[in-house]
Protein backbone atom coordinates (compact mmCIF):
# COMPACT_ATOMS: atom_id res chain seq x y z
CA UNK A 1 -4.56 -3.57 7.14
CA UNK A 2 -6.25 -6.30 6.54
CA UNK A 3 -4.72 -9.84 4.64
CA UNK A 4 -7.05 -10.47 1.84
CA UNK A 5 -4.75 -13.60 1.20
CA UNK A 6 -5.83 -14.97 4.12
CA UNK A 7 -9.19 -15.33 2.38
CA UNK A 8 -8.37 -18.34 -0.24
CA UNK A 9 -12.09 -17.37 -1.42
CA UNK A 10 -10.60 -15.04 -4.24
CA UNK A 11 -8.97 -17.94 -6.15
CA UNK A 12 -12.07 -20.14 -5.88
CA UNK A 13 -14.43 -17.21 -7.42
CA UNK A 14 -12.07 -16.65 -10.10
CA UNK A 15 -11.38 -13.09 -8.42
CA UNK A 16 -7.46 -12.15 -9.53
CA UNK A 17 -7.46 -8.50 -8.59
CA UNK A 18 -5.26 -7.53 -6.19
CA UNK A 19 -7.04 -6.44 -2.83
CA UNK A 20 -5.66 -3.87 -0.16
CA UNK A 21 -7.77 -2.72 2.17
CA UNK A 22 -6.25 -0.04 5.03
CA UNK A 23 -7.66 2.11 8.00
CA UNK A 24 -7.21 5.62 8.50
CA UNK A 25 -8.21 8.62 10.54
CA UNK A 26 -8.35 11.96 9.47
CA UNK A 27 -10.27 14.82 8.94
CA UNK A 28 -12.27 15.97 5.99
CA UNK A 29 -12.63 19.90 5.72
CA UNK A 30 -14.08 19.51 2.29
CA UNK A 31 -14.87 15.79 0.65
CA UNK A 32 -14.21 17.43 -2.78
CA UNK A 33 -10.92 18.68 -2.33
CA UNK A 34 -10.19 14.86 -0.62
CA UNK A 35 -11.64 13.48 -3.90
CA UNK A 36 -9.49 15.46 -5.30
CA UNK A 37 -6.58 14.22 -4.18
CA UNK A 38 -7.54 11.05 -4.42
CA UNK A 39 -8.34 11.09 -7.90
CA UNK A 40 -4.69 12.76 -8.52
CA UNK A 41 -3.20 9.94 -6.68
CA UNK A 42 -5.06 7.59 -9.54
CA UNK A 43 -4.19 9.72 -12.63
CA UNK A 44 -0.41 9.04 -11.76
CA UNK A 45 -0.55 5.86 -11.90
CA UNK A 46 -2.48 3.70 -14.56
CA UNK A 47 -5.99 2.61 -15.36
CA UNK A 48 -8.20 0.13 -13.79
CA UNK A 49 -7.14 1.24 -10.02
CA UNK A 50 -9.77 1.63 -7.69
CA UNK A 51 -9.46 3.40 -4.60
CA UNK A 52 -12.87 3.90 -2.60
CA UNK A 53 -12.85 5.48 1.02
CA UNK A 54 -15.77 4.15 3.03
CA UNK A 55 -17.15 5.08 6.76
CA UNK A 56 -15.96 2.57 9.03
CA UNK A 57 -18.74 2.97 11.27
CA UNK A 58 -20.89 0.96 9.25
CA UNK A 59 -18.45 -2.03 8.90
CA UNK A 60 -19.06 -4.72 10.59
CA UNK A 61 -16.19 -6.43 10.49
CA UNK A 62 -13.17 -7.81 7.96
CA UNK A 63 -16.07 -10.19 6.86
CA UNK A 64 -18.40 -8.24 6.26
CA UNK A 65 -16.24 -6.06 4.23
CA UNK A 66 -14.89 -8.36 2.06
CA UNK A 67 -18.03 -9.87 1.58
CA UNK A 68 -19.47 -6.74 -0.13
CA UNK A 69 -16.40 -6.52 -2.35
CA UNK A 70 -16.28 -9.71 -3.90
CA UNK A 71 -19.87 -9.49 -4.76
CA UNK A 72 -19.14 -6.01 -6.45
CA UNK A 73 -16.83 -7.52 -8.31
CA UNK A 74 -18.71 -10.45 -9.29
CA UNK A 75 -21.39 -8.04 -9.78
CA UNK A 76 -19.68 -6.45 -12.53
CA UNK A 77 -18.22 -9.86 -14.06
CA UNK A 78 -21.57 -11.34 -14.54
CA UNK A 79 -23.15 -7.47 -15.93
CA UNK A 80 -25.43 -7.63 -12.97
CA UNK A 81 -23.99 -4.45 -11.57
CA UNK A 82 -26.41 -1.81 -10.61
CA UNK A 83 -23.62 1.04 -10.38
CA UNK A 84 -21.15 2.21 -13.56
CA UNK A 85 -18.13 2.47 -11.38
CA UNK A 86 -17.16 -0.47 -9.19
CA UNK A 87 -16.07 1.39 -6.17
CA UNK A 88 -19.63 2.43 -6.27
CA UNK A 89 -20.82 -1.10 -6.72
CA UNK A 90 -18.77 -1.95 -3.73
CA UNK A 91 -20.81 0.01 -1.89
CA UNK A 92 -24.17 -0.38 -2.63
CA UNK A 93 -23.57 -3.96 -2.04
CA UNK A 94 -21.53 -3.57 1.55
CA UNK A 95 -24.45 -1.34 2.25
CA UNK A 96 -27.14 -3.56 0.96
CA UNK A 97 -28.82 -1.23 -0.97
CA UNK A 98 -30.21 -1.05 -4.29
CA UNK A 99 -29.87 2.63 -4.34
CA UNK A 100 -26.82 4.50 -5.25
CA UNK A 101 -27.81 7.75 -3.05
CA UNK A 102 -28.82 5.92 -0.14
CA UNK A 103 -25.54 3.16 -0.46
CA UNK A 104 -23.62 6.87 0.04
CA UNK A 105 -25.95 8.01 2.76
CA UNK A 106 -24.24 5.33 4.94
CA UNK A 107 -20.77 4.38 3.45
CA UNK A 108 -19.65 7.88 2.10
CA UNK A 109 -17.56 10.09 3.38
CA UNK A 110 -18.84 13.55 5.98
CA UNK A 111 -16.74 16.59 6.88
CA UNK A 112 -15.38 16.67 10.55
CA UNK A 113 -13.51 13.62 11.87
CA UNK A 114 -13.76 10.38 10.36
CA UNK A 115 -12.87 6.96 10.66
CA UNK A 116 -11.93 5.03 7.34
CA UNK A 117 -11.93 1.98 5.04
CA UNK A 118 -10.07 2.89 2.05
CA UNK A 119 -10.54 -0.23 -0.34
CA UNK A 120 -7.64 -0.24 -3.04
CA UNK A 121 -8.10 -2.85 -6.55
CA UNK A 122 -5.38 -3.31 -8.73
CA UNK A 123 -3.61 -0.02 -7.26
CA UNK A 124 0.47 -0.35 -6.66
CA UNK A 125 1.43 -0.52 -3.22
CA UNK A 126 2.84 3.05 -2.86
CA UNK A 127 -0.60 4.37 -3.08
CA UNK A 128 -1.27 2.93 0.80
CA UNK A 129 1.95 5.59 1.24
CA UNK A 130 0.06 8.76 -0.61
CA UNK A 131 -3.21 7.86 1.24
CA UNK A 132 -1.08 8.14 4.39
CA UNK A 133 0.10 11.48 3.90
CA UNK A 134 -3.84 12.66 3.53
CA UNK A 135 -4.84 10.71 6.53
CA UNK A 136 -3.19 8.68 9.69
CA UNK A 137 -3.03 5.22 9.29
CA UNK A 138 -5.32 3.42 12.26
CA UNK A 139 -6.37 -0.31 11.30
CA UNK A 140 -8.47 0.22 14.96
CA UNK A 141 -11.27 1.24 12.76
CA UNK A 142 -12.03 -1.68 11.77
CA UNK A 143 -13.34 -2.77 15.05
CA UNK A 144 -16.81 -2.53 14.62
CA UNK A 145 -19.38 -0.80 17.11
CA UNK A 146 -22.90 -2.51 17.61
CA UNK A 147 -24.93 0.35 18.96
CA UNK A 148 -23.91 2.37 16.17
CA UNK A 149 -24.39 -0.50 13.92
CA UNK A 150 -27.79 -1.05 15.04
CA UNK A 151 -29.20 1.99 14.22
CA UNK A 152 -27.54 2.32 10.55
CA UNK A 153 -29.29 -0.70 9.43
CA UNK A 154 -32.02 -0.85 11.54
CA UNK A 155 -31.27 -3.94 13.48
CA UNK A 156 -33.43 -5.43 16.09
CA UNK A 157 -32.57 -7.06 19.53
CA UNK A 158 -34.63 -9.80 18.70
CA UNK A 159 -32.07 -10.68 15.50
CA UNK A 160 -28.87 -9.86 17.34
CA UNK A 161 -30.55 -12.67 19.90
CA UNK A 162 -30.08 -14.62 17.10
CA UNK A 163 -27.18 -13.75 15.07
CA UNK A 164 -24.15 -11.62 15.17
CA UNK A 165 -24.41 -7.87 13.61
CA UNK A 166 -21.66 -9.40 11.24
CA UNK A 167 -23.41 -12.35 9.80
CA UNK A 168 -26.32 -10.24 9.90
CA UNK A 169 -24.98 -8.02 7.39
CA UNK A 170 -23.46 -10.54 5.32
CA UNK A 171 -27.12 -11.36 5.04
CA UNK A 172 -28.47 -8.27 4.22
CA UNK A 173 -25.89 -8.06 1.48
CA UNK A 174 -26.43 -12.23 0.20
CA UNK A 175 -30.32 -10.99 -0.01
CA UNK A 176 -29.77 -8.17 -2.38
CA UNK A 177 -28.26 -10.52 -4.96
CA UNK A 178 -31.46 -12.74 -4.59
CA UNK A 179 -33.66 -9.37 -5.13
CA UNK A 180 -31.74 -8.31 -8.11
């Protein structure tokens, strides 16, 4: 899991949700029967949770991560978001990309085995517990992989020469707020 305290960055941008984000393995025989459940896990609870499962494969890093969810949420603060549902928003904007479909193409969830971010806002603490008995807790996958990386976004030798895949994503993601 990581410690979204130990970014004091939520305080300064006025961000008061409260921010869980886990790893998991598992796999996904069908992603609408996952849905599913995780929309059941929701509807017991109360309104205004978001849970989101992401591929971790196209994380690059804790950073990077975060990065893409504060400016979802600060997206949807400021009525500059481009998606109805913030989980959504989240990520278009870890994905850098203006479109929906294409955010999805890279972040959303495939049948077969899977490595996973699931991003909870506002959610009670038990729901890391449910999540857990649908998938195997495994904070591992949030070590990212640069060859894999590299070809998601398209990434050249020359930048990586330059800058890390991680602040090169951050990037990508700071530039689509500037395009908007």
């Amino acid at each position: 899991m990581i410690d979204v305290e130990n970014f004091n960055l939520l305080d300064t941008l006025d961000i008061n949700d409260n921010i869980e984000i886990v790893g998991f393995k598992g796999n996904i025989d069908s992603i609408p029967d996952i849905l599913k459940k995780v929309d059941s896990i929701k509807s017991n609870c109360c309104d205004g949770c978001i849970i989101q499962l992401i591929d971790s494969k196209a994380i690059a890093g804790e950073k990077h991560l975060l990065h893409g969810i504060i400016h979802g949420i600060l997206a949807f603060k400021r009525n500059e978001n481009l998606a109805k549902d913030l989980g959504i928003e989240i990520c278009v904007r870890i994905s850098a990309q203006r479109q929906i479909s294409k955010a999805l193409e890279i972040l959303g969830l495939k049948e077969g085995e899977m490595e996973i971010v699931a991003i909870l806002i506002n959610c009670p603490d038990y729901f890391i517990n449910e999540l857990s008995n649908i998938f195997n807790r495994d904070d591992s996958v949030f070590t990212p992989d640069s060859s894999i990386l590299k070809n998601i976004y398209n990434i050249s030798d020359e930048e990586l020469d330059v800058m890390e895949i991680e602040n090169i994503l951050i990037d990508k993601t700071s530039e689509l707020i500037v395009e908007l």
